[in-house]
N, C-alpha and C. Protein backbone atom coordinates (compact mmCIF):
# COMPACT_ATOMS: atom_id res chain seq x y z
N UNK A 1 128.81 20.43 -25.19
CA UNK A 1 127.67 20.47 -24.28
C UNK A 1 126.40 20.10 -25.05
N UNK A 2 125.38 19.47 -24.21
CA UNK A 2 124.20 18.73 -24.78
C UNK A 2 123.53 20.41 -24.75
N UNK A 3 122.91 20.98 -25.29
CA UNK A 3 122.02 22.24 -25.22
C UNK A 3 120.89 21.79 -25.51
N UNK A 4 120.16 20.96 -26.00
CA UNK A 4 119.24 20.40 -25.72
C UNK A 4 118.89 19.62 -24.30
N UNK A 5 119.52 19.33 -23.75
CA UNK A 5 119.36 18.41 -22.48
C UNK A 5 119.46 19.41 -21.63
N UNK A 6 120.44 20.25 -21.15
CA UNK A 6 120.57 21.46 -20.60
C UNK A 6 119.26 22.09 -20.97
N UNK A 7 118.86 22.61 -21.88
CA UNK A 7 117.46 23.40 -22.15
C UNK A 7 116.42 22.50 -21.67
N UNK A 8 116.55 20.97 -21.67
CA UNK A 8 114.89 20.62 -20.87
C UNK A 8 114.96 20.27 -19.48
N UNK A 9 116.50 20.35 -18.86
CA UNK A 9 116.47 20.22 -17.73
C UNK A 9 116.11 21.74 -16.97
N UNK A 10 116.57 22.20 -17.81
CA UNK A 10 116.36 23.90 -16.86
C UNK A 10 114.34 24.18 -17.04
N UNK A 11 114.50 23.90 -17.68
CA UNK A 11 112.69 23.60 -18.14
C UNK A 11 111.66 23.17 -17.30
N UNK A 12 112.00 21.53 -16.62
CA UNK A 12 111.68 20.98 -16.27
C UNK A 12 111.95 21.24 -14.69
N UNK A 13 112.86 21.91 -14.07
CA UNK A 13 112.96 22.60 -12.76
C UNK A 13 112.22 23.62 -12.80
N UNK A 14 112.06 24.69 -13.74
CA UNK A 14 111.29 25.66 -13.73
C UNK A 14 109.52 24.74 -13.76
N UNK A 15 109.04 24.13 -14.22
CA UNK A 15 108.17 23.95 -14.38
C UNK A 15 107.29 23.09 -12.88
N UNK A 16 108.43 22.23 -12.88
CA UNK A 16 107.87 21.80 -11.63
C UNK A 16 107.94 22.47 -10.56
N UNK A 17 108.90 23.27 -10.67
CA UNK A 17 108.91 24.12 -8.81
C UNK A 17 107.60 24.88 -9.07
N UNK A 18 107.25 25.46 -10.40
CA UNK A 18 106.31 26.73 -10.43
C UNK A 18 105.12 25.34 -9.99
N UNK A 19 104.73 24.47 -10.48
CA UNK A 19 103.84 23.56 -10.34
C UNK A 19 103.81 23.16 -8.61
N UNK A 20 104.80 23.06 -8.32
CA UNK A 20 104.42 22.86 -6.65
C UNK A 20 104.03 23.78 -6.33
N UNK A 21 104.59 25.05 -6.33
CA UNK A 21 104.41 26.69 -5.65
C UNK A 21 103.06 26.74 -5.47
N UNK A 22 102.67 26.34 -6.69
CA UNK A 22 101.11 26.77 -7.09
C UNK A 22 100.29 25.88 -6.21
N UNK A 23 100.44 24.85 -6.52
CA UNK A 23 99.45 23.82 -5.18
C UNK A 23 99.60 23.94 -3.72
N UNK A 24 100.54 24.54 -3.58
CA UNK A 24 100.82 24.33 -1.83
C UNK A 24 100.20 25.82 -1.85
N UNK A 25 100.53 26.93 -2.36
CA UNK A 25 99.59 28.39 -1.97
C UNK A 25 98.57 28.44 -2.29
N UNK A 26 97.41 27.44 -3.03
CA UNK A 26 96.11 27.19 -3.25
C UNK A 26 94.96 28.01 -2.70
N UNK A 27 95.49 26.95 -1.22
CA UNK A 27 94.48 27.40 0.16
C UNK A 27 94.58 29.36 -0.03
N UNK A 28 95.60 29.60 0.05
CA UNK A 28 95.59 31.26 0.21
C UNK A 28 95.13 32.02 -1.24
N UNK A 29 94.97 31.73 -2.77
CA UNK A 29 94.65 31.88 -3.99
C UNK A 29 96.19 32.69 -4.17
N UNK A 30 97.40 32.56 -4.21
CA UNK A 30 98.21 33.03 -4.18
C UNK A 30 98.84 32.42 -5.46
N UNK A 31 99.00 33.38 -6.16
CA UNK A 31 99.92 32.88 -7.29
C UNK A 31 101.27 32.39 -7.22
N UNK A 32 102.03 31.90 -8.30
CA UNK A 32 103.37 31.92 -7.92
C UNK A 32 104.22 33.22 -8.18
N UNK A 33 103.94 34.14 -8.85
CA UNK A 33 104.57 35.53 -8.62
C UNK A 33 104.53 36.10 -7.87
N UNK A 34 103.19 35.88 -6.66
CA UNK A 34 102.89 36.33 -5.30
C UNK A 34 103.71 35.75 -4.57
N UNK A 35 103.42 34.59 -4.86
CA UNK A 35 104.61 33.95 -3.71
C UNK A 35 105.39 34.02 -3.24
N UNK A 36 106.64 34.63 -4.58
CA UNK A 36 107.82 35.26 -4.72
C UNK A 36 108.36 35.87 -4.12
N UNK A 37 107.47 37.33 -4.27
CA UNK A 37 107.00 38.37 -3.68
C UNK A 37 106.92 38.45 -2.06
N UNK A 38 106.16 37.92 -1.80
CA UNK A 38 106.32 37.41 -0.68
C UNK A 38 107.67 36.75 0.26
N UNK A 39 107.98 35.72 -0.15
CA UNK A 39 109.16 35.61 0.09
C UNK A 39 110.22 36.32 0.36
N UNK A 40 110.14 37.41 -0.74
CA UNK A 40 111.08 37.76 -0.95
C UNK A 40 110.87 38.85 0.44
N UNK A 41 109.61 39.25 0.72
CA UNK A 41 109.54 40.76 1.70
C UNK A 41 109.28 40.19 3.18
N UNK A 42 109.88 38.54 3.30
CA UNK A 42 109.79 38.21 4.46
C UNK A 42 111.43 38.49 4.91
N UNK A 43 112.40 39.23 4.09
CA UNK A 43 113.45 39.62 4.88
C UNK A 43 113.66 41.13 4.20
N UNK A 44 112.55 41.47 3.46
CA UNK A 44 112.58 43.04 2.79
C UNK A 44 111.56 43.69 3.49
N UNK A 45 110.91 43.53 4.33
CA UNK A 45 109.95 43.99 4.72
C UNK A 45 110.22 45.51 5.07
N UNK A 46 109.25 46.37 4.71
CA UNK A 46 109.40 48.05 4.52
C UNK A 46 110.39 48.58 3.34
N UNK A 47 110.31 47.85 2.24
CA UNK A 47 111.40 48.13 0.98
C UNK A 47 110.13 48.97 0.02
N UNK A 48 110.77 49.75 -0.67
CA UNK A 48 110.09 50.30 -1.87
C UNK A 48 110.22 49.15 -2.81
N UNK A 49 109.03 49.49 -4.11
CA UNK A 49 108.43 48.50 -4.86
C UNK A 49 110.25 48.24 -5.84
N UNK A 50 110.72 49.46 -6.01
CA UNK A 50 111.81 49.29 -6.81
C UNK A 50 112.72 48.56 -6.49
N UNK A 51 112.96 48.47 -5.09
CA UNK A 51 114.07 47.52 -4.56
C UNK A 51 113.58 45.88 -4.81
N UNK A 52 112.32 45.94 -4.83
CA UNK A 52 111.69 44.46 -4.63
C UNK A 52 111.65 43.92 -5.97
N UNK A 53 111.57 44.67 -7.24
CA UNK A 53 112.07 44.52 -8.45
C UNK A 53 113.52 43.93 -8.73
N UNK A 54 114.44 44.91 -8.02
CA UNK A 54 116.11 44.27 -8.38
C UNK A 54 115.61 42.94 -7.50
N UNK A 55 115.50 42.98 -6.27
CA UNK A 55 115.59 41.65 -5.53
C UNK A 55 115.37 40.33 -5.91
N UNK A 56 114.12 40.41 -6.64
CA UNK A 56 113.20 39.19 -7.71
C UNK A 56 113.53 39.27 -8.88
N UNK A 57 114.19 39.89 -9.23
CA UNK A 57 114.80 39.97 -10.97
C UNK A 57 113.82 39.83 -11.76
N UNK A 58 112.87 41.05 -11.43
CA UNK A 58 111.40 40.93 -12.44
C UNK A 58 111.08 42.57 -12.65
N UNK A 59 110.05 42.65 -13.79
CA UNK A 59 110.33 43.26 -14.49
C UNK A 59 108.72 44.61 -13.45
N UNK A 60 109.05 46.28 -13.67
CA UNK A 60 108.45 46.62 -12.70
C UNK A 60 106.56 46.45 -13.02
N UNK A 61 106.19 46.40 -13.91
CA UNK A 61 104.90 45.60 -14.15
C UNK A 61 104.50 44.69 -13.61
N UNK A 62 105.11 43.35 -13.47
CA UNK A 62 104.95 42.15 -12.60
C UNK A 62 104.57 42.75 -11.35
N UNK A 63 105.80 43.58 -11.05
CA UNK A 63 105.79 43.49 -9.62
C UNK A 63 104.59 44.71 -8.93
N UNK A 64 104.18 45.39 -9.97
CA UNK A 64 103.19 46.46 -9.38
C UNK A 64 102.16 45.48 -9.82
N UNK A 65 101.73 44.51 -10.50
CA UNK A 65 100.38 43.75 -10.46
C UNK A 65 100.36 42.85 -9.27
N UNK A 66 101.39 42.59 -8.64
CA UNK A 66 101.95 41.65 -7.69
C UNK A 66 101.50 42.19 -6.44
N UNK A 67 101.74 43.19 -6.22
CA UNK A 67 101.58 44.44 -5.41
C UNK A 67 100.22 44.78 -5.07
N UNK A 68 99.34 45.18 -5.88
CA UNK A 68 98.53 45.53 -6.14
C UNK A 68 97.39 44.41 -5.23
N UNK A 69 97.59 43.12 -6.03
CA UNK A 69 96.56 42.15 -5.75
C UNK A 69 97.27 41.51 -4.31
N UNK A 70 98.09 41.61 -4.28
CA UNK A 70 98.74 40.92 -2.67
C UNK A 70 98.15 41.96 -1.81
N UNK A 71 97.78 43.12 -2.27
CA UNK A 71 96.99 44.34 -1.13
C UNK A 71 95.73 44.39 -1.01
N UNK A 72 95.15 43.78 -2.35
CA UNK A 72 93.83 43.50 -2.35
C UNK A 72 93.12 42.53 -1.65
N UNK A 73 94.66 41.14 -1.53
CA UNK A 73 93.87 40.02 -0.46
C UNK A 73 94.43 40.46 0.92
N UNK A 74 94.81 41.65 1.06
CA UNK A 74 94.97 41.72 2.46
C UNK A 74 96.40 41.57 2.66
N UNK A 75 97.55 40.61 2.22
CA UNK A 75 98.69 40.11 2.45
C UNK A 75 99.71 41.46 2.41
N UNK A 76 99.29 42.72 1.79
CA UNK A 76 100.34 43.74 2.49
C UNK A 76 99.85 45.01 2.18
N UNK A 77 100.52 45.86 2.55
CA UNK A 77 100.18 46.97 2.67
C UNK A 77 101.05 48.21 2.07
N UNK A 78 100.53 49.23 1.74
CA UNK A 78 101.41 50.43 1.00
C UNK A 78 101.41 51.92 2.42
N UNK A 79 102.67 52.35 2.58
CA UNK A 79 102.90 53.61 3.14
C UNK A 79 103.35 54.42 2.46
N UNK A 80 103.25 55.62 2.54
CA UNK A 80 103.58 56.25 1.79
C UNK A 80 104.89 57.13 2.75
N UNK A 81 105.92 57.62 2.41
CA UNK A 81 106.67 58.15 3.09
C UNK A 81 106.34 59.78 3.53
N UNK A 82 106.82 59.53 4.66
CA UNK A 82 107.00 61.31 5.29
C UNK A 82 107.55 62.57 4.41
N UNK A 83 108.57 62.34 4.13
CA UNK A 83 109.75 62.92 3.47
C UNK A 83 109.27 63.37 2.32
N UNK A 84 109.00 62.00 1.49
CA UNK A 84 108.45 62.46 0.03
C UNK A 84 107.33 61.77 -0.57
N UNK A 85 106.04 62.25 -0.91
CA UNK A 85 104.61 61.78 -1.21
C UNK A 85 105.09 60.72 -2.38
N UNK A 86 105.64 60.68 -2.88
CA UNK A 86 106.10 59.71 -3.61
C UNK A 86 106.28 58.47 -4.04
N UNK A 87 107.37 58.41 -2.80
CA UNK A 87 107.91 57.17 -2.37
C UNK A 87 106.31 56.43 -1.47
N UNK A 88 106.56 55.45 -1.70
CA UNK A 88 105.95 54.59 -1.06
C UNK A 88 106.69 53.25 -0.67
N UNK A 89 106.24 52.58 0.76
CA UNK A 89 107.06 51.47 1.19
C UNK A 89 106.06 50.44 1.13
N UNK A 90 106.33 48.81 1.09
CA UNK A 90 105.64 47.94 1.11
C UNK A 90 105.74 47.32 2.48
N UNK A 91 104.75 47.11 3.33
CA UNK A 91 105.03 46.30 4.44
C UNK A 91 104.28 44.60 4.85
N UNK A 92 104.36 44.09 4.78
CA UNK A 92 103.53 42.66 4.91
C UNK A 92 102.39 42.62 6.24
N UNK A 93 100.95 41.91 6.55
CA UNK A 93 100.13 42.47 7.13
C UNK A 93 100.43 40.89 8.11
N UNK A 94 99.74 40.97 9.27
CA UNK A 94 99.49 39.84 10.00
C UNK A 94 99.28 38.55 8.99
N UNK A 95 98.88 39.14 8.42
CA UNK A 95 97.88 38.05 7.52
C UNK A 95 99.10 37.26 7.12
N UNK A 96 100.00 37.87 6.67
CA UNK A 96 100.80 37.15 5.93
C UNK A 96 102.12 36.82 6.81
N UNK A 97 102.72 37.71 7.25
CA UNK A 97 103.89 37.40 8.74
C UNK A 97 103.12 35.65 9.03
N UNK A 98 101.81 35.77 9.24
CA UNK A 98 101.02 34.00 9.96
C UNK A 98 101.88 32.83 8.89
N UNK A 99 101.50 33.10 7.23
CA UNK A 99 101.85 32.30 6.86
C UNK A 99 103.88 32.11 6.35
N UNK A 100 104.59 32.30 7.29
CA UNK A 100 105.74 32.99 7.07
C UNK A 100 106.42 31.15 7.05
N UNK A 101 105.83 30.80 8.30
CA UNK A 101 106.79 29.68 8.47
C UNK A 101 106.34 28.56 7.79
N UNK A 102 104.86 28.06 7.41
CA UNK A 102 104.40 27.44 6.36
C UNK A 102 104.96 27.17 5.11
N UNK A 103 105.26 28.62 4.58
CA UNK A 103 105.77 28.90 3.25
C UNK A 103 107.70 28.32 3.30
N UNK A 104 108.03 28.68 4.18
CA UNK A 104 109.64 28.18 4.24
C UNK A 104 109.71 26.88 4.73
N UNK A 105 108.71 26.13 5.25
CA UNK A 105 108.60 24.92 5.28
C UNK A 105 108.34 24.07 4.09
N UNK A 106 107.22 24.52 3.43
CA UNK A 106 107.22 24.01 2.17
C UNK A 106 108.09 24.03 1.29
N UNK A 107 108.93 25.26 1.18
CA UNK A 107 109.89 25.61 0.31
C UNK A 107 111.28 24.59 0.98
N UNK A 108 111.28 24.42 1.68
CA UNK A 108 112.58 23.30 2.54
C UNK A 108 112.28 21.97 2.19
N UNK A 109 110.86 21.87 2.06
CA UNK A 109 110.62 20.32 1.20
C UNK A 109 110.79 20.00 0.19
N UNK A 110 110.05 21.29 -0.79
CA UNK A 110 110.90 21.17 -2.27
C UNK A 110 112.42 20.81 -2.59
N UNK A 111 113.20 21.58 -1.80
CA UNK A 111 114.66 21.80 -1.72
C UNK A 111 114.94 20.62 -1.56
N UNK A 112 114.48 19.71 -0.55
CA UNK A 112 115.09 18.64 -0.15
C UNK A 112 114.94 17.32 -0.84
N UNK A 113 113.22 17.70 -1.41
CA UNK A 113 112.82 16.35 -2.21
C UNK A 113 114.34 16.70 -3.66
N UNK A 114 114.39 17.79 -3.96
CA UNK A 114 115.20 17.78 -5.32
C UNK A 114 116.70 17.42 -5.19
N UNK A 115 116.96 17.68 -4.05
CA UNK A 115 118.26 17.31 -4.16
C UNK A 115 118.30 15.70 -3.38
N UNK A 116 117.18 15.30 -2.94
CA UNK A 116 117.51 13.59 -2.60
C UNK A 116 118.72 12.94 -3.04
N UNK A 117 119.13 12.26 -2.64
CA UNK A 117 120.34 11.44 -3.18
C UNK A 117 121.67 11.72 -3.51
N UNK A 118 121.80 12.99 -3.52
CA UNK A 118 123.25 14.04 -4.35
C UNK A 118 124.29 14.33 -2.74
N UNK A 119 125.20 13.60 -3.03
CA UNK A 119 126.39 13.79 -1.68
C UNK A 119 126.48 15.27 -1.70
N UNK A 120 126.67 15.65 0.04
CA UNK A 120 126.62 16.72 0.16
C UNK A 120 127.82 17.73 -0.43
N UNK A 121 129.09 17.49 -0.91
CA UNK A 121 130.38 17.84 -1.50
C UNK A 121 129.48 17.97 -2.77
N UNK A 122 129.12 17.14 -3.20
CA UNK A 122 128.17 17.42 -4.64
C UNK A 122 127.59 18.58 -4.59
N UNK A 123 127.01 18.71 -3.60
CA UNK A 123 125.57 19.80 -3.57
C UNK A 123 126.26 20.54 -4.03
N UNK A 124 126.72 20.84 -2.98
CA UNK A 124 127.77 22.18 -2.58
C UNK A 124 128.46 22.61 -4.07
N UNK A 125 128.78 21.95 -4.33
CA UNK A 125 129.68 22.39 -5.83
C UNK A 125 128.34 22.38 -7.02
N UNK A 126 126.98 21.66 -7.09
CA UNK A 126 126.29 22.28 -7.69
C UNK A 126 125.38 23.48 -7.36
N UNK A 127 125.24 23.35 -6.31
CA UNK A 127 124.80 25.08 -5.64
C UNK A 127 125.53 25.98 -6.64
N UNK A 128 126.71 26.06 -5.78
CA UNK A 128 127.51 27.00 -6.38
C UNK A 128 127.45 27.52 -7.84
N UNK A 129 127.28 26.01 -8.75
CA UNK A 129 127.14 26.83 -10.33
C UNK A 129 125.64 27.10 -9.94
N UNK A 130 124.78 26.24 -10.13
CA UNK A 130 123.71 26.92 -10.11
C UNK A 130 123.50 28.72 -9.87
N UNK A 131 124.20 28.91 -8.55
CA UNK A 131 123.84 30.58 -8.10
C UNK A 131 124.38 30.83 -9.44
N UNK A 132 125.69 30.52 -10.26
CA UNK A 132 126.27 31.48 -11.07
C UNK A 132 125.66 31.25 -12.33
N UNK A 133 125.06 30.42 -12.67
CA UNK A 133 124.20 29.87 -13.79
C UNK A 133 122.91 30.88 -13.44
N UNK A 134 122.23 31.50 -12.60
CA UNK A 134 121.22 32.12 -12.24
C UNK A 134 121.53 33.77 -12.18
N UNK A 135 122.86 33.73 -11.70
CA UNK A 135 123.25 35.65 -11.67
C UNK A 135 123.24 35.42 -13.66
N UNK A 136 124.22 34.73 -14.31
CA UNK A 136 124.36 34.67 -15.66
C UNK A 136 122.41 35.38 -16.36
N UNK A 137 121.39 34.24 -16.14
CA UNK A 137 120.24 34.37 -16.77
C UNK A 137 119.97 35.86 -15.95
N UNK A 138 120.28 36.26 -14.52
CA UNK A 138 119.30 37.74 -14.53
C UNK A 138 119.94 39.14 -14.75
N UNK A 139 121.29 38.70 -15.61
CA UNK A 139 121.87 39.80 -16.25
C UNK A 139 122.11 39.27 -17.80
N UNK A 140 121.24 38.36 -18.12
CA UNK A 140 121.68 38.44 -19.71
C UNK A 140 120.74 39.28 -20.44
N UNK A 141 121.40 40.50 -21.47
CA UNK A 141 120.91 40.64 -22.23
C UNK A 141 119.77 40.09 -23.37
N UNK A 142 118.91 39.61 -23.25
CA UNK A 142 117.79 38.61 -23.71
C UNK A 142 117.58 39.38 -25.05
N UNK A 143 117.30 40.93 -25.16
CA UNK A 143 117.27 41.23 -26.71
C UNK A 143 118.31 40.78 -27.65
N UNK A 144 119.82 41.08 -27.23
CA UNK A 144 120.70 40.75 -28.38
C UNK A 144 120.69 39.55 -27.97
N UNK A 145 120.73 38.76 -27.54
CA UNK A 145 120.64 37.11 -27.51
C UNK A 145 119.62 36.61 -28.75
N UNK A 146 118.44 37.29 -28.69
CA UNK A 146 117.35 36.84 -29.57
C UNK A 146 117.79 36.27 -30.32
N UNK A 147 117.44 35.08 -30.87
CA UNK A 147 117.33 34.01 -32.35
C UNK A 147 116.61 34.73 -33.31
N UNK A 148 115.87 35.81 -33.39
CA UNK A 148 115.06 36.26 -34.31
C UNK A 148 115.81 37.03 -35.50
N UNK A 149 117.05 37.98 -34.37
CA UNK A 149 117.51 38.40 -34.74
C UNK A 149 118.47 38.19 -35.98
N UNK A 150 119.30 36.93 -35.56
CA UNK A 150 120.00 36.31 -36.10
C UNK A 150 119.31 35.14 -37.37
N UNK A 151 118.33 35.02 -37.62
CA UNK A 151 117.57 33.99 -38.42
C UNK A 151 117.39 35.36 -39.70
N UNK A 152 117.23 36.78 -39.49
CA UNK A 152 116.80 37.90 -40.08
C UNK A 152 115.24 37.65 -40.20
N UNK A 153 114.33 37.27 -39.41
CA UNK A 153 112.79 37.08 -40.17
C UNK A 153 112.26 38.43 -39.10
């Protein structure tokens, strides 16, 4: 396997999707971790912050700064539960439900500009690694992986 070519292709998808994300949510000052976020609570909607963590495979810092400032522009909101003062649920505000179908439109363009040209039997069988190439990165151990480790510096 090329691991160099593999490493700038995975690079270069990450870079450009984050690079579109970012220009098309402009208009709203929405980051691309917001975005995410978002996304993600347009079928999580009323989830605690912890669930929205496993969901986005991010770490719970991100997602409470994520949180935080997505409440500050208005885009959602915090409840706190009956049961237990504790818990708190996240719910998404008008504001943001508006931009619901925008955002999956754009995101259907990305999708489509990238896979241009690739027979659909293709897709399909690169989908597939892809998802498993993606569960792989949000359960790898990243400390013992480290190169640092192994170099001893």
């Amino acid at each position: 396997m090329d691991y160099l070519k593999a490493g700038h292709d995975f690079g270069v998808i990450n870079r450009r999707s984050q690079a579109y994300v970012t220009e098309i949510c402009r208009p709203w000052d929405l980051s691309y971790s917001e975005h995410i976020l978002l996304m993600s609570l347009y079928t999580r909607n009323g989830c605690q912050q912890s669930e929205l963590c496993k969901a986005i495979e991010a770490d719970k810092a991100l997602v409470a700064r994520c949180v935080k400032t997505l409440e500050e522009k208005g885009f959602l909101c915090r409840r706190q539960s009956d049961q237990d003062r504790r818990v708190k649920y996240i719910y998404l505000t008008q504001k943001a439900w508006s931009l619901q179908e925008r955002m999956e439109h754009f995101l259907k363009k990305w999708v489509e500009a990238l896979v241009q040209g690739i027979d659909a039997e293709e897709l399909d069988k690169a989908l597939c690694i892809m998802h498993a190439v993606a569960e792989n990165a949000a359960h790898a151990d990243i400390p013992a992986l480290s190169a640092v480790k192994e170099m001893n510096v």
